[in-house]
Structure formats: C-alpha cells, structure tokens
Protein backbone atom coordinates (compact mmCIF):
# COMPACT_ATOMS: atom_id res chain seq x y z
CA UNK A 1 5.25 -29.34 18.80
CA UNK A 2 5.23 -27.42 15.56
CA UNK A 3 1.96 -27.48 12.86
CA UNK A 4 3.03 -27.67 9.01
CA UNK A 5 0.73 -25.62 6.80
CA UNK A 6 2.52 -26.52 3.86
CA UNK A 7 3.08 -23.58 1.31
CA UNK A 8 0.92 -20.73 2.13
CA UNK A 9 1.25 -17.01 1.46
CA UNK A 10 1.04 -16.74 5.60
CA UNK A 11 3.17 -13.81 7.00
CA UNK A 12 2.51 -11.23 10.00
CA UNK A 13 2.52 -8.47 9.54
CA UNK A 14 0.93 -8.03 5.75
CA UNK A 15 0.72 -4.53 4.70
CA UNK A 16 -2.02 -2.88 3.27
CA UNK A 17 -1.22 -0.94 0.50
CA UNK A 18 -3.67 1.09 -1.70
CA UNK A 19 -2.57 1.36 -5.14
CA UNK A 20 -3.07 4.07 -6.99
CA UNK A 21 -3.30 4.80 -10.80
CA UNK A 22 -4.35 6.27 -13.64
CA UNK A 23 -5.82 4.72 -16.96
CA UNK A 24 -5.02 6.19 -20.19
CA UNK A 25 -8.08 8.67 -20.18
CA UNK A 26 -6.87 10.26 -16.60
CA UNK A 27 -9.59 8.17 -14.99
CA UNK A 28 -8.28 7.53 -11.18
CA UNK A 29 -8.43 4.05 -9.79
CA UNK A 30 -7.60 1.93 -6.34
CA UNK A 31 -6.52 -1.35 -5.72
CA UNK A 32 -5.88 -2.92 -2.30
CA UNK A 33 -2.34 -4.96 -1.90
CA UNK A 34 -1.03 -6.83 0.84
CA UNK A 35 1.75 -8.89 -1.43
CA UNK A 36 4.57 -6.06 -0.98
CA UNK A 37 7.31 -4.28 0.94
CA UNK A 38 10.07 -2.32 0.80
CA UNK A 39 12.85 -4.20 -1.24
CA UNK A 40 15.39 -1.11 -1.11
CA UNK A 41 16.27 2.31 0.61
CA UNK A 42 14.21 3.83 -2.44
CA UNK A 43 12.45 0.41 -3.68
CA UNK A 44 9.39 -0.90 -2.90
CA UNK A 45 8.14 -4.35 -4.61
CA UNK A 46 4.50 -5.77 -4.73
CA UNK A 47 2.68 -8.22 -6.05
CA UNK A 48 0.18 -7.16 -8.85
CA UNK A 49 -1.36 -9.77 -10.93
CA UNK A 50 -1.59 -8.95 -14.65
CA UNK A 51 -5.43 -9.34 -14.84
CA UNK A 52 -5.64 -5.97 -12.59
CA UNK A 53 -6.67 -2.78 -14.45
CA UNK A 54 -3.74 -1.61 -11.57
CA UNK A 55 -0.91 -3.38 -14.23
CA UNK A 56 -2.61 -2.25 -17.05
CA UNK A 57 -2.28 1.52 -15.78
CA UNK A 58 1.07 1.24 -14.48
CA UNK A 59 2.62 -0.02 -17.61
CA UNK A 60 0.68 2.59 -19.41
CA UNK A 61 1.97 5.47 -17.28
CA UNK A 62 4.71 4.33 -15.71
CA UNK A 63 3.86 5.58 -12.03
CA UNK A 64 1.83 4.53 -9.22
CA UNK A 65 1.40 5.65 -5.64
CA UNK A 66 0.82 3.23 -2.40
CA UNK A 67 -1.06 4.95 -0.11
CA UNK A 68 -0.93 2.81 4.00
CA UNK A 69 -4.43 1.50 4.62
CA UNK A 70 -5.40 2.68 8.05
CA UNK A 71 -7.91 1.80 10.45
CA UNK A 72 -10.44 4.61 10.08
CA UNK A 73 -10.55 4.26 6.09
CA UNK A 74 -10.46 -0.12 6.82
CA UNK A 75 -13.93 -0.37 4.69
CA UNK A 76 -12.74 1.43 1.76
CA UNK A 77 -9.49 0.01 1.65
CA UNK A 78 -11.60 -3.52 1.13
CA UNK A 79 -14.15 -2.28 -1.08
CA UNK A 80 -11.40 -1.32 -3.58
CA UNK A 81 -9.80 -5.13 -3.04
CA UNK A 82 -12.93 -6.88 -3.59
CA UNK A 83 -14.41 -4.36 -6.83
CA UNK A 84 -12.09 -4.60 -9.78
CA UNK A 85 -11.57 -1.46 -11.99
CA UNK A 86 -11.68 -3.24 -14.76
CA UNK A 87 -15.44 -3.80 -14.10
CA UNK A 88 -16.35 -0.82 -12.28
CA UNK A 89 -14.31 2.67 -13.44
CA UNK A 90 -16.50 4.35 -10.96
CA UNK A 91 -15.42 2.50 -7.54
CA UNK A 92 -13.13 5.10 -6.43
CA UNK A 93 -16.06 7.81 -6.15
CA UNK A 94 -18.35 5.05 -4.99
CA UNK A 95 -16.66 4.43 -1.65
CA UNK A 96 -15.93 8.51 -1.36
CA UNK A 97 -11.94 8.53 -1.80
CA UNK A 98 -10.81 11.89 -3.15
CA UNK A 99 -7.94 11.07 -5.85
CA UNK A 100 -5.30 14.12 -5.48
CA UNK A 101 -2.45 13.84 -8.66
CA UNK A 102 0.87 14.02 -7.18
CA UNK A 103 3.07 16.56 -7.75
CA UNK A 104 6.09 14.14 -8.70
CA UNK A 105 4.31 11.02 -10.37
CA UNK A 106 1.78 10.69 -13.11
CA UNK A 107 -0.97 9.01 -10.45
CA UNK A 108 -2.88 9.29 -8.22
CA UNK A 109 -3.46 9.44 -4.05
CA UNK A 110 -6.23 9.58 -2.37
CA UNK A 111 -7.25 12.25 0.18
CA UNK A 112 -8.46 10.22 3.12
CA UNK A 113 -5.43 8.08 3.06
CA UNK A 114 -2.45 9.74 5.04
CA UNK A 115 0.40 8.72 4.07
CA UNK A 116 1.43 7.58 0.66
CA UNK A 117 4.48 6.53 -1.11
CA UNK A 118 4.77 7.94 -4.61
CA UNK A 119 6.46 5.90 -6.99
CA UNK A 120 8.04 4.99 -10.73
CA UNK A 121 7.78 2.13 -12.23
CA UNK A 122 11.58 0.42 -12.62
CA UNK A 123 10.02 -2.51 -13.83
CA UNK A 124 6.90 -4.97 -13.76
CA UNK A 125 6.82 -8.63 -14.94
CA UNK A 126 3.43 -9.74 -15.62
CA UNK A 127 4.39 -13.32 -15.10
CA UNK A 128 6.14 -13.34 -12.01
CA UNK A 129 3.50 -10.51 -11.57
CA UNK A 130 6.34 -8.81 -9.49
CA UNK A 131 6.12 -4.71 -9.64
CA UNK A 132 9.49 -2.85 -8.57
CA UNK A 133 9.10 1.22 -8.49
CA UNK A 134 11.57 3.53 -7.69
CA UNK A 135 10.71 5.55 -4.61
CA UNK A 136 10.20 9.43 -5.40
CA UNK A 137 8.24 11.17 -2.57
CA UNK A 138 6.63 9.71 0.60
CA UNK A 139 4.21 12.71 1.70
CA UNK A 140 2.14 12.63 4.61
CA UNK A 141 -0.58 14.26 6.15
CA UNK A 142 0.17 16.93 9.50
CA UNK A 143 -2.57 15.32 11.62
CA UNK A 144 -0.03 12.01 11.98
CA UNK A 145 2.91 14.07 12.73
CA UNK A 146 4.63 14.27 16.10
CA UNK A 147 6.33 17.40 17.67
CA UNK A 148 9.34 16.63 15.83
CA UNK A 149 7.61 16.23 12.40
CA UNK A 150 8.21 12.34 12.04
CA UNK A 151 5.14 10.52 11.13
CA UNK A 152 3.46 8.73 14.63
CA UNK A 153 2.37 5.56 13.33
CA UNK A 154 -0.04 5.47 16.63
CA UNK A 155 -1.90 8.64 14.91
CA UNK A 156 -1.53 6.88 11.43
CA UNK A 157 -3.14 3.64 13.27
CA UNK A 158 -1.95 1.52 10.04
CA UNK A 159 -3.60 -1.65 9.67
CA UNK A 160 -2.29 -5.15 8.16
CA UNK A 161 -3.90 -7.86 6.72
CA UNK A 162 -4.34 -11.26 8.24
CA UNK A 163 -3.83 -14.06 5.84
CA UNK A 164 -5.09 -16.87 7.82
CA UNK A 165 -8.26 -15.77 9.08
CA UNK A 166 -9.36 -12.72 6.48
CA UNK A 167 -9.05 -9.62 9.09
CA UNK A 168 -7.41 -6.28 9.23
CA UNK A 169 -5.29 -6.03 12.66
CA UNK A 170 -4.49 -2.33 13.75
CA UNK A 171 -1.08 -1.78 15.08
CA UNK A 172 -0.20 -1.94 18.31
CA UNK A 173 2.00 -1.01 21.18
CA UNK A 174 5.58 -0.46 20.96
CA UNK A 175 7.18 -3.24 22.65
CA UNK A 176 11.51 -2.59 22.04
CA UNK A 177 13.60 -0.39 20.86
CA UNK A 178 15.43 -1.23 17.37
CA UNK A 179 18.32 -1.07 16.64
CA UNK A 180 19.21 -0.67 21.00
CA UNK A 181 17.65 -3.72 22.33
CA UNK A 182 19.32 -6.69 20.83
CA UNK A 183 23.18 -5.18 22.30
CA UNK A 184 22.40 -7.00 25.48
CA UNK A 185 23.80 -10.21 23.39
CA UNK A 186 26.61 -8.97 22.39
C-alpha cells in the first residue's frame, strides 16, 4: 500500500549547493540551495527566489558559483540558508568561509568548500524564480582527488538535504555500477 503526500517539493537526493556572489560593491555573499541540478552537459538550473540578495547579485553581475556542501563544512552551509544577505552583509565572515574570486567568473567561492562549479548566468526569471547558468569551470580541491585525478566523492563526503524531516544525509556507499549494471536486462 502506497501513502499520498499530495504535492510536496519531496525528492532524494537534494543537493546542497552554496551559492556564491557578489553585490555591486564587491561585497562576497552565500546562500544555501537545495532546489537545483544539472539541466545540461554545461547547464545547471536552481531555484532562487527573487527576494534573495543571491538574485539581486546575479542579475547585477551576471555570474555565480555553486560550491557542493559537504559534511565537515554542514554548519556553515546552514547558517548561510537560515541568515539572509540582505539583512546581514557580514554572514560570510561570521561563519569563517574564505571567499576566493574565480579566475573565470565575476563571483565568488569559498575556501573551505571543495569543489565548486563556476558559472554564467544564461538567464534568470524572477517569477518562475528559475536560474539557468552556463557552466564555465568546475575546480576542485587536491585533497578529494584520487590517484587518477578524478574527484572521490567519498573524500568530498557531499551531503544532501532531506526535505521531509529537515536533515543533511552524507553520502554513502557505492552500491552498482552505471552505466554496466542494468545490461543484465537486455
């Protein structure tokens, strides 16, 4: 027997994403995002509502950067969800993140995060609140690396957020192959 929830924004697994931005006086700010995924081979789309000094600063500059929340860094990436920027221009220093402007977008990343996806802005619809950027640059830190140089998401230890009962959920352990196991059917 199945439970109806009706419609609810329920769906495992929910990124985290750390948005990052600057206003029009180079100040540096963070938002957390869990409404988004990659749309494209060099697309990503999230959910931003218009009310967010993030939308503000993206339309402004035209670039953002969406940095993976991970497990060590799980605080900070909900302090900067629950403070707005638009009340607080100070939160990124407040919570220690260490903005670093990327080399190939006019925003921002943030040190402790390691990984981030750097990004233009191909378009953003503050009613549908629906942000599409164009993916430049993904860069990531060595420390998540593996001996081939491909980024070990068991060293990144990305988390996701759970709709339904308000947690972050660190990844876990692989359980298939893609791409290989599903051939069995055919």
């Amino acid at each position: 027997m199945r439970v109806n929830f009706g419609a609810k924004p329920y769906s495992f697994p929910m990124p985290v994403y750390i948005i990052g931005t600057y206003d029009e006086n180079n100040v540096p700010n963070a938002m957390n995002a869990a409404w988004g995924g990659i749309c494209d081979d060099q697309k990503i789309m999230i959910c931003i509502d218009s009310t967010h000094k993030t939308a503000a600063n993206l339309q402004k500059s035209g670039a953002f950067t969406v940095s993976i929340g991970d497990a060590a860094h799980m605080a900070e990436c909900d302090y900067v969800g629950i403070v707005s920027g638009n009340k607080d221009q100070d939160k990124v220093s407040k919570c220690g993140l260490h903005p670093v402007k990327s080399e190939f977008v006019n925003a921002p990343y943030f040190e402790e995060f390691r990984m981030t996806i750097e990004c233009r802005v191909i378009s953003y619809d503050p009613q549908t609140c629906c942000l599409i950027g164009e993916i430049v640059n993904v860069n990531a830190d060595e420390s998540i690396l593996d001996a081939s140089g491909k980024i070990d998401p068991f060293k990144l230890e990305p988390i996701s957020y759970d709709p339904v009962n308000h947690n972050y959920l660190k990844l876990g352990e692989i359980v298939g192959k893609a791409f290989h196991d599903g051939r069995k059917f055919k």
